[in-house]
PDB file of N, CA and C in Angstrom:
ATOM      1  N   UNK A   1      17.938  10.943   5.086  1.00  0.00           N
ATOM      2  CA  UNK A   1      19.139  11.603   4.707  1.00  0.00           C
ATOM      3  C   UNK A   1      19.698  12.303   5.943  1.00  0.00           C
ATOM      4  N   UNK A   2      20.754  12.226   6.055  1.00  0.00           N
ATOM      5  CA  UNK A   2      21.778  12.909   7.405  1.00  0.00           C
ATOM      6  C   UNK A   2      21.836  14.278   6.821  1.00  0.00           C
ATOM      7  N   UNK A   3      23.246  14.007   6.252  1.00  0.00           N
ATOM      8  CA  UNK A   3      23.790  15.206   5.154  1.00  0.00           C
ATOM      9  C   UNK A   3      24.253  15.185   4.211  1.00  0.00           C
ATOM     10  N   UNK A   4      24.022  16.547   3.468  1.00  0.00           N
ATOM     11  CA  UNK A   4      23.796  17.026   2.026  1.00  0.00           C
ATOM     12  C   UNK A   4      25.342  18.239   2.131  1.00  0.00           C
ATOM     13  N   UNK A   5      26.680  17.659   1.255  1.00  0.00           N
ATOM     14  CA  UNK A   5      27.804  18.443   1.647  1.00  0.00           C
ATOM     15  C   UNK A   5      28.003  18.896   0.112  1.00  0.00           C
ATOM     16  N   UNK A   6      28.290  20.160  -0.272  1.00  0.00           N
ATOM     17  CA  UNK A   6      28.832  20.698  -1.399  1.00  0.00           C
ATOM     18  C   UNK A   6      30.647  20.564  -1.527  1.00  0.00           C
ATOM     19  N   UNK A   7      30.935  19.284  -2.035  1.00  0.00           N
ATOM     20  CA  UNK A   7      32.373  18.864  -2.295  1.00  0.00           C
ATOM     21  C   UNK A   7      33.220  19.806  -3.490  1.00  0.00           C
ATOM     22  N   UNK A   8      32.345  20.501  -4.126  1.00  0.00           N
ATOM     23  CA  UNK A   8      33.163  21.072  -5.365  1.00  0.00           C
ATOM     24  C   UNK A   8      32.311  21.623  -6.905  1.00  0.00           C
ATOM     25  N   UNK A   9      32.746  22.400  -7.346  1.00  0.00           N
ATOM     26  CA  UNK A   9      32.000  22.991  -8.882  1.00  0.00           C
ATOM     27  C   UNK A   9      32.906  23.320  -9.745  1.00  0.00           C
ATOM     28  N   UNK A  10      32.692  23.002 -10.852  1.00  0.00           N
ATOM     29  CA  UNK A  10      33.467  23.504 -11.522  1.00  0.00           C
ATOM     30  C   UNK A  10      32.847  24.219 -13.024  1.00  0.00           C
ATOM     31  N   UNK A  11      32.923  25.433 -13.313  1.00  0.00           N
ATOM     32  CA  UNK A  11      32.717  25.932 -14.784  1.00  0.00           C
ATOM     33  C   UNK A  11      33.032  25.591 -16.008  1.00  0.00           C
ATOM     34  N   UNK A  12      32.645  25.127 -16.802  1.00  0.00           N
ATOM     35  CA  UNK A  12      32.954  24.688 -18.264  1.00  0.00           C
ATOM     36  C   UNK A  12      32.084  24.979 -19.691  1.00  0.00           C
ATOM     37  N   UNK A  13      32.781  25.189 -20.573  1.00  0.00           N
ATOM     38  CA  UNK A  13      31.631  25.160 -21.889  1.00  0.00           C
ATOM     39  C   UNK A  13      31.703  23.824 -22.339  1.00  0.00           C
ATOM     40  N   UNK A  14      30.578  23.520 -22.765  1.00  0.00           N
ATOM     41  CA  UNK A  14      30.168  22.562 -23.875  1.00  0.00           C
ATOM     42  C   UNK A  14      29.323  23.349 -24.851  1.00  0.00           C
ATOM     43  N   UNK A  15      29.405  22.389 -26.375  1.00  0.00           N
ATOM     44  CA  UNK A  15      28.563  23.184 -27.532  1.00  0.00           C
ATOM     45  C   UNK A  15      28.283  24.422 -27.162  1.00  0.00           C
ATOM     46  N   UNK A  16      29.225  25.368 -26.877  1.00  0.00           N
ATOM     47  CA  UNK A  16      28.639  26.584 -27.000  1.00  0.00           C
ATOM     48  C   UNK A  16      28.355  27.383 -25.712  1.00  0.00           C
ATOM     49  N   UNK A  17      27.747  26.340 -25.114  1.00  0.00           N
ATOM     50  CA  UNK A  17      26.871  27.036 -23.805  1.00  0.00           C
ATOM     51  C   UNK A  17      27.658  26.649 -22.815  1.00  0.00           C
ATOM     52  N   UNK A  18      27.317  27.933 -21.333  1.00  0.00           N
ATOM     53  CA  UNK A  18      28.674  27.769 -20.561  1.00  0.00           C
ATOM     54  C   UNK A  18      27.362  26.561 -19.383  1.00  0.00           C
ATOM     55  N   UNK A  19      28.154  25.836 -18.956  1.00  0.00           N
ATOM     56  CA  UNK A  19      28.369  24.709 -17.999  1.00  0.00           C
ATOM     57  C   UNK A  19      28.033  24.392 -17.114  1.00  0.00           C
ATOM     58  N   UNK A  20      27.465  24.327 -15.493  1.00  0.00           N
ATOM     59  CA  UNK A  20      27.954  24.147 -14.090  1.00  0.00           C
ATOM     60  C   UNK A  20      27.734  22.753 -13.686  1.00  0.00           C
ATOM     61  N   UNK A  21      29.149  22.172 -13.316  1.00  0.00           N
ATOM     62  CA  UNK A  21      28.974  20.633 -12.583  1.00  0.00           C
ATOM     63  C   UNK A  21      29.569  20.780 -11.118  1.00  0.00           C
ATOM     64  N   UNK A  22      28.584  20.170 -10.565  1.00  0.00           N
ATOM     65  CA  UNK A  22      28.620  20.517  -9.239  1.00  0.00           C
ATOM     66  C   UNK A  22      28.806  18.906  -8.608  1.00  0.00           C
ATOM     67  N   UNK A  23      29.807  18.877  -7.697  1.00  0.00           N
ATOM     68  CA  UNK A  23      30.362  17.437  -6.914  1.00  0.00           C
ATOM     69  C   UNK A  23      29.262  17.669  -5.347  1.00  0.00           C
ATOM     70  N   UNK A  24      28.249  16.548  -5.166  1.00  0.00           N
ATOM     71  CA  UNK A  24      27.848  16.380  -3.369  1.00  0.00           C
ATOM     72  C   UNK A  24      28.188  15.261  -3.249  1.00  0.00           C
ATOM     73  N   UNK A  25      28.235  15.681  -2.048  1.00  0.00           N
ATOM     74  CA  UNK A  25      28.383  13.826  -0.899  1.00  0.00           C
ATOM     75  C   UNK A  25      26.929  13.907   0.058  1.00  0.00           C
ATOM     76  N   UNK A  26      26.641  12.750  -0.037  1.00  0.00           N
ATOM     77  CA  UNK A  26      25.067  12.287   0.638  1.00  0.00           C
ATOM     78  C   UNK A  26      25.383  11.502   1.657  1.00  0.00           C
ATOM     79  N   UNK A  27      24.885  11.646   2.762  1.00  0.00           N
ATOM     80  CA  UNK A  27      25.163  10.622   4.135  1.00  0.00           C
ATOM     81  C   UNK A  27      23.970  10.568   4.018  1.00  0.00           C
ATOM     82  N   UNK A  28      23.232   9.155   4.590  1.00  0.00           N
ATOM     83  CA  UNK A  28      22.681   8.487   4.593  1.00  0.00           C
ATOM     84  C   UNK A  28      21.856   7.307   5.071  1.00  0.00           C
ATOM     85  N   UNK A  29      21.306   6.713   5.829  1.00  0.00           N
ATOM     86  CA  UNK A  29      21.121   6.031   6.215  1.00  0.00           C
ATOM     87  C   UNK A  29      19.731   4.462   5.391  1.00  0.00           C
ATOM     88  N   UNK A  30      19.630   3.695   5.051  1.00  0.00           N
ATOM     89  CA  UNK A  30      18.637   3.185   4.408  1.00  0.00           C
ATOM     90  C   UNK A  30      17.566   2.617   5.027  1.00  0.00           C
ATOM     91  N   UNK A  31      16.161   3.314   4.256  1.00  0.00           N
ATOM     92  CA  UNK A  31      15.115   2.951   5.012  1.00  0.00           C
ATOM     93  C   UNK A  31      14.834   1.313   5.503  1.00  0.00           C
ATOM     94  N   UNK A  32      14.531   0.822   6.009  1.00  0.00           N
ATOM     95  CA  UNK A  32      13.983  -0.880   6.288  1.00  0.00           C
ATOM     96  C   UNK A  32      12.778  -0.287   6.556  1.00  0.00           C
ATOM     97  N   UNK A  33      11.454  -1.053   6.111  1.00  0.00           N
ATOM     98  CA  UNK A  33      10.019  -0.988   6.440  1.00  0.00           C
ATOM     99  C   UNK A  33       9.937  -2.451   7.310  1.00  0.00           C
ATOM    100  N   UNK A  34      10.022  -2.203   8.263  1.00  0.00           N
ATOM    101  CA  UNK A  34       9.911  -3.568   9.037  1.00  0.00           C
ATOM    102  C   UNK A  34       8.254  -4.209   8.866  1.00  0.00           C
ATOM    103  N   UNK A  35       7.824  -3.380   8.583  1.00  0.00           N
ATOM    104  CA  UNK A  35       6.140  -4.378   8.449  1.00  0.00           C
ATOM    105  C   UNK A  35       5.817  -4.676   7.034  1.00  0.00           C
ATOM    106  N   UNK A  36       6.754  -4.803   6.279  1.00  0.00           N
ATOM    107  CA  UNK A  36       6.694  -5.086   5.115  1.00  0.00           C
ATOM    108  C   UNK A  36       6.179  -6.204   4.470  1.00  0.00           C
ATOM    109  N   UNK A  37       6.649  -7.854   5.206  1.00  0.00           N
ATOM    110  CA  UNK A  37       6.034  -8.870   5.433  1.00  0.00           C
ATOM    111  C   UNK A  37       4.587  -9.015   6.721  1.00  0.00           C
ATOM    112  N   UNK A  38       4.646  -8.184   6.992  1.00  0.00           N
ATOM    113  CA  UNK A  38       3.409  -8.570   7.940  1.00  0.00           C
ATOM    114  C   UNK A  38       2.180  -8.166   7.778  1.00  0.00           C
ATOM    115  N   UNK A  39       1.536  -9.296   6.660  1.00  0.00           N
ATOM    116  CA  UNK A  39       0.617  -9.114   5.769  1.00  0.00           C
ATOM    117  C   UNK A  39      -0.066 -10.388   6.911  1.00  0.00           C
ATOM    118  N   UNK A  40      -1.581 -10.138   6.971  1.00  0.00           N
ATOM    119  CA  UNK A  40      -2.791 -11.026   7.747  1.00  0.00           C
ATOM    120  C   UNK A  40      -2.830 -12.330   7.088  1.00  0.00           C
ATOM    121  N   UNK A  41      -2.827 -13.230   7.569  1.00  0.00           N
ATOM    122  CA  UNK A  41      -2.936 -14.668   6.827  1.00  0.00           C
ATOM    123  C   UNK A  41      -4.376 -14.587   5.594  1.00  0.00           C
ATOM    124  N   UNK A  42      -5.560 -14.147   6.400  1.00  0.00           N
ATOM    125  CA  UNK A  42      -6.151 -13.745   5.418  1.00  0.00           C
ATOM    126  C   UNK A  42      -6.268 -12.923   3.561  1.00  0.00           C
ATOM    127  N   UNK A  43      -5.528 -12.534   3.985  1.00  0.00           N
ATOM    128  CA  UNK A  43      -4.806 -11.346   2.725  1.00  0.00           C
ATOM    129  C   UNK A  43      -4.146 -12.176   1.985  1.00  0.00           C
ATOM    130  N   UNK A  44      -3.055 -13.198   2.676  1.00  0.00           N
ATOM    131  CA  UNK A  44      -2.601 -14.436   1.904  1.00  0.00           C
ATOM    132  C   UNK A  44      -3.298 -15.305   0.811  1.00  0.00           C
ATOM    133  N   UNK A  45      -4.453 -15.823   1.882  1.00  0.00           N
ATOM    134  CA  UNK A  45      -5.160 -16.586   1.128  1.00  0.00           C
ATOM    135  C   UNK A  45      -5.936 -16.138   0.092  1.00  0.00           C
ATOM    136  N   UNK A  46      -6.353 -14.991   0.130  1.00  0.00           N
ATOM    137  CA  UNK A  46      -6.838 -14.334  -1.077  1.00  0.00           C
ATOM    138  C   UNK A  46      -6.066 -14.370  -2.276  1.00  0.00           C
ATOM    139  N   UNK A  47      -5.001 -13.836  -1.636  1.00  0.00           N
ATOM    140  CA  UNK A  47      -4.041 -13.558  -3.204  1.00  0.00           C
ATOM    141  C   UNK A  47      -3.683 -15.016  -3.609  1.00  0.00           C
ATOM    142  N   UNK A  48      -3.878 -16.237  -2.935  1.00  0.00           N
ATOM    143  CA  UNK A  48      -3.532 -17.188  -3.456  1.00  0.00           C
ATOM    144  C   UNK A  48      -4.541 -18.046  -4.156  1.00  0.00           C
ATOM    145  N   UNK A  49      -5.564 -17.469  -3.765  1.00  0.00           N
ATOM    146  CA  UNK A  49      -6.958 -17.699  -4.781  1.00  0.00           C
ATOM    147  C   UNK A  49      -6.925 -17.581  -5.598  1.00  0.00           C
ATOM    148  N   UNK A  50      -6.836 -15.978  -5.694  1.00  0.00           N
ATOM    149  CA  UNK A  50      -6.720 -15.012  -7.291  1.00  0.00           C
ATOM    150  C   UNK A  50      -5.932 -15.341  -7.937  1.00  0.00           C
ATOM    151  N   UNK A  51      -4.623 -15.693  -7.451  1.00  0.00           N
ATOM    152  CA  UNK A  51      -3.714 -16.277  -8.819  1.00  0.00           C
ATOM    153  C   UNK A  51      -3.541 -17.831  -9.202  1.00  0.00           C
ATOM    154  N   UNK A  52      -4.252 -18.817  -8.255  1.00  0.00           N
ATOM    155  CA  UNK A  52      -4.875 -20.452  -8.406  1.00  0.00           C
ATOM    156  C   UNK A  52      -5.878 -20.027  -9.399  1.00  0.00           C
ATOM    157  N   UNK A  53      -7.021 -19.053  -9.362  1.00  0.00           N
ATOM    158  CA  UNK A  53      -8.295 -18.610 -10.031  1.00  0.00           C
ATOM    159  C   UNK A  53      -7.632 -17.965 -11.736  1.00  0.00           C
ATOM    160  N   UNK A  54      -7.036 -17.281 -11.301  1.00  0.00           N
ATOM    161  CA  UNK A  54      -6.128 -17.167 -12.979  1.00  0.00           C
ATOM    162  C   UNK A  54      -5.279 -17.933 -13.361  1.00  0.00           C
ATOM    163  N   UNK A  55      -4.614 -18.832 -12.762  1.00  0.00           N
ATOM    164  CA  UNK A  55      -4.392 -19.648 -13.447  1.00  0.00           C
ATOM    165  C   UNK A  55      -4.759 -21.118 -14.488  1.00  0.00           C
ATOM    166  N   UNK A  56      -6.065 -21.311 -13.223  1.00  0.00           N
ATOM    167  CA  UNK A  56      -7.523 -22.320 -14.147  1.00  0.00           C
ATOM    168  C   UNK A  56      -7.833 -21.301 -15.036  1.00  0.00           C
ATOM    169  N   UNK A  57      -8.483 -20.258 -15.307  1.00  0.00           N
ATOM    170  CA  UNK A  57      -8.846 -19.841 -16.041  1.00  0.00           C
ATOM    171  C   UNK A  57      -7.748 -19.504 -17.670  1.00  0.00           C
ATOM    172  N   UNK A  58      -6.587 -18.913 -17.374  1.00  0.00           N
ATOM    173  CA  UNK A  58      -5.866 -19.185 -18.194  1.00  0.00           C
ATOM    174  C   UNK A  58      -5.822 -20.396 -19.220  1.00  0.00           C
ATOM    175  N   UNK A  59      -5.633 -21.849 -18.268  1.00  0.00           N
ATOM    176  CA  UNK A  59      -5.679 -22.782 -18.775  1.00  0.00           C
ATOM    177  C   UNK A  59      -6.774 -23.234 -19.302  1.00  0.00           C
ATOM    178  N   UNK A  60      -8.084 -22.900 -19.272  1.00  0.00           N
ATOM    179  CA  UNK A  60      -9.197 -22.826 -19.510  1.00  0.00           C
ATOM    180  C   UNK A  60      -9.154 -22.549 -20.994  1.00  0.00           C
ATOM    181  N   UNK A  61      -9.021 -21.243 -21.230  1.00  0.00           N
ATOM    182  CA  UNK A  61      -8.770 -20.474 -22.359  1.00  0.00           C
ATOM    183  C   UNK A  61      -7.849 -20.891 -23.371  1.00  0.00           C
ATOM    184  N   UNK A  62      -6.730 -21.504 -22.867  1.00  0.00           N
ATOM    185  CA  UNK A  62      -5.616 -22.316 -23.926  1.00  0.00           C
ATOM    186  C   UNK A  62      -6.602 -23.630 -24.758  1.00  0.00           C
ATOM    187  N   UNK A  63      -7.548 -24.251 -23.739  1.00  0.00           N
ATOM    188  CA  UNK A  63      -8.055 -25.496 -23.972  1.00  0.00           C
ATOM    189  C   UNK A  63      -8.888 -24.879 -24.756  1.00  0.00           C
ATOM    190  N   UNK A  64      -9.784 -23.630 -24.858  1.00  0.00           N
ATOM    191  CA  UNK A  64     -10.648 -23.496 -25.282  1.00  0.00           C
ATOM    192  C   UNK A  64     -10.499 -22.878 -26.594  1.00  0.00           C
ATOM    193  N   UNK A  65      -9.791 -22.238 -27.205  1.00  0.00           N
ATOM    194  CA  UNK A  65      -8.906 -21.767 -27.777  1.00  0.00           C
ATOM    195  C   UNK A  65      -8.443 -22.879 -28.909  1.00  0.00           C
ATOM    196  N   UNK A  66      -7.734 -23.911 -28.292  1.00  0.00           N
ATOM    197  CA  UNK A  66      -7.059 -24.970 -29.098  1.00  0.00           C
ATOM    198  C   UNK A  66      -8.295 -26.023 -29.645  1.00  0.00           C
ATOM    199  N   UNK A  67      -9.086 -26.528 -29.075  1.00  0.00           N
ATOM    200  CA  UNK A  67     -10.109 -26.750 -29.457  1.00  0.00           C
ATOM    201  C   UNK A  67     -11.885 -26.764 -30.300  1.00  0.00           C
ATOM    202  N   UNK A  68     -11.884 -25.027 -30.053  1.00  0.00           N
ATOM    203  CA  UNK A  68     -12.525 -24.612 -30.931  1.00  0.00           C
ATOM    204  C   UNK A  68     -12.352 -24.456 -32.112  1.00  0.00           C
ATOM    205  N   UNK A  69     -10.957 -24.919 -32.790  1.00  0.00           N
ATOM    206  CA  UNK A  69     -10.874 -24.540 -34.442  1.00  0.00           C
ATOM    207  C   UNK A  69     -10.560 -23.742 -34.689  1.00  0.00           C
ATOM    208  N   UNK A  70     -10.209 -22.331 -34.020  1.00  0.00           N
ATOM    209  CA  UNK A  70      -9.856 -21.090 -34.422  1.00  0.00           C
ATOM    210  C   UNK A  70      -8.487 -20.610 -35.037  1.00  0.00           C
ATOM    211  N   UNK A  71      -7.236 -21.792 -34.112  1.00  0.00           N
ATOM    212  CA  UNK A  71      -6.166 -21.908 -34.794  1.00  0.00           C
ATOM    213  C   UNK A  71      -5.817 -23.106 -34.363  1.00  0.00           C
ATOM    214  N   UNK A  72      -5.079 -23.473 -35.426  1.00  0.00           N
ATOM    215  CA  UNK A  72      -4.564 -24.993 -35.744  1.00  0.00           C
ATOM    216  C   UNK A  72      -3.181 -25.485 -34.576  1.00  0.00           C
ATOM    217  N   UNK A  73      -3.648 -26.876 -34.060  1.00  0.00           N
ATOM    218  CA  UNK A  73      -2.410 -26.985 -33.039  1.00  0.00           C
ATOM    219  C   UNK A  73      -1.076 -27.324 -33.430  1.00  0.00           C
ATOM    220  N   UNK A  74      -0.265 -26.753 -32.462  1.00  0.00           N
ATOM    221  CA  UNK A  74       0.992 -26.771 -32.553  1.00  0.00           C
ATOM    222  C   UNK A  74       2.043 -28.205 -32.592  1.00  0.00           C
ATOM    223  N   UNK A  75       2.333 -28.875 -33.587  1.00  0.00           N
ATOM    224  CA  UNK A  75       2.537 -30.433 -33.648  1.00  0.00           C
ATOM    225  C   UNK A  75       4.141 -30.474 -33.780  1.00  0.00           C
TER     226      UNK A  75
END
């Protein structure tokens, strides 16, 4: 954040109770994490295990599931 400017207020009631709305302006700039992608090839391959590895297994479970009799397939 640069700066934080107080543009304006103004007093008002609603239901009863008295009010304060207050106008800022925000300067700004937006973060970039430049190492955001720069994940180790290693780290890659893991996570591409784990979700190859849940996904057999998933499918595992559909087969196993549909086959055991427990509920009737979908025709």
């Amino acid at each position: 954040m640069k700066k934080v400017q107080l543009t304006g207020s103004e007093r008002f009631e609603k239901d009863g109770s008295e009010q304060l709305r207050i106008n800022v302006r925000v300067d700004y700039e937006k973060y970039e994490n430049d190492r955001y992608y720069e994940v180790p090839v290693a780290v890659r391959w893991k996570y591409g295990f784990a979700y190859g590895g849940l996904a057999l297994f998933l499918l595992f479970m559909m087969w196993h599931i549909q086959t055991s009799g427990v509920v009737e397939p979908i025709r």
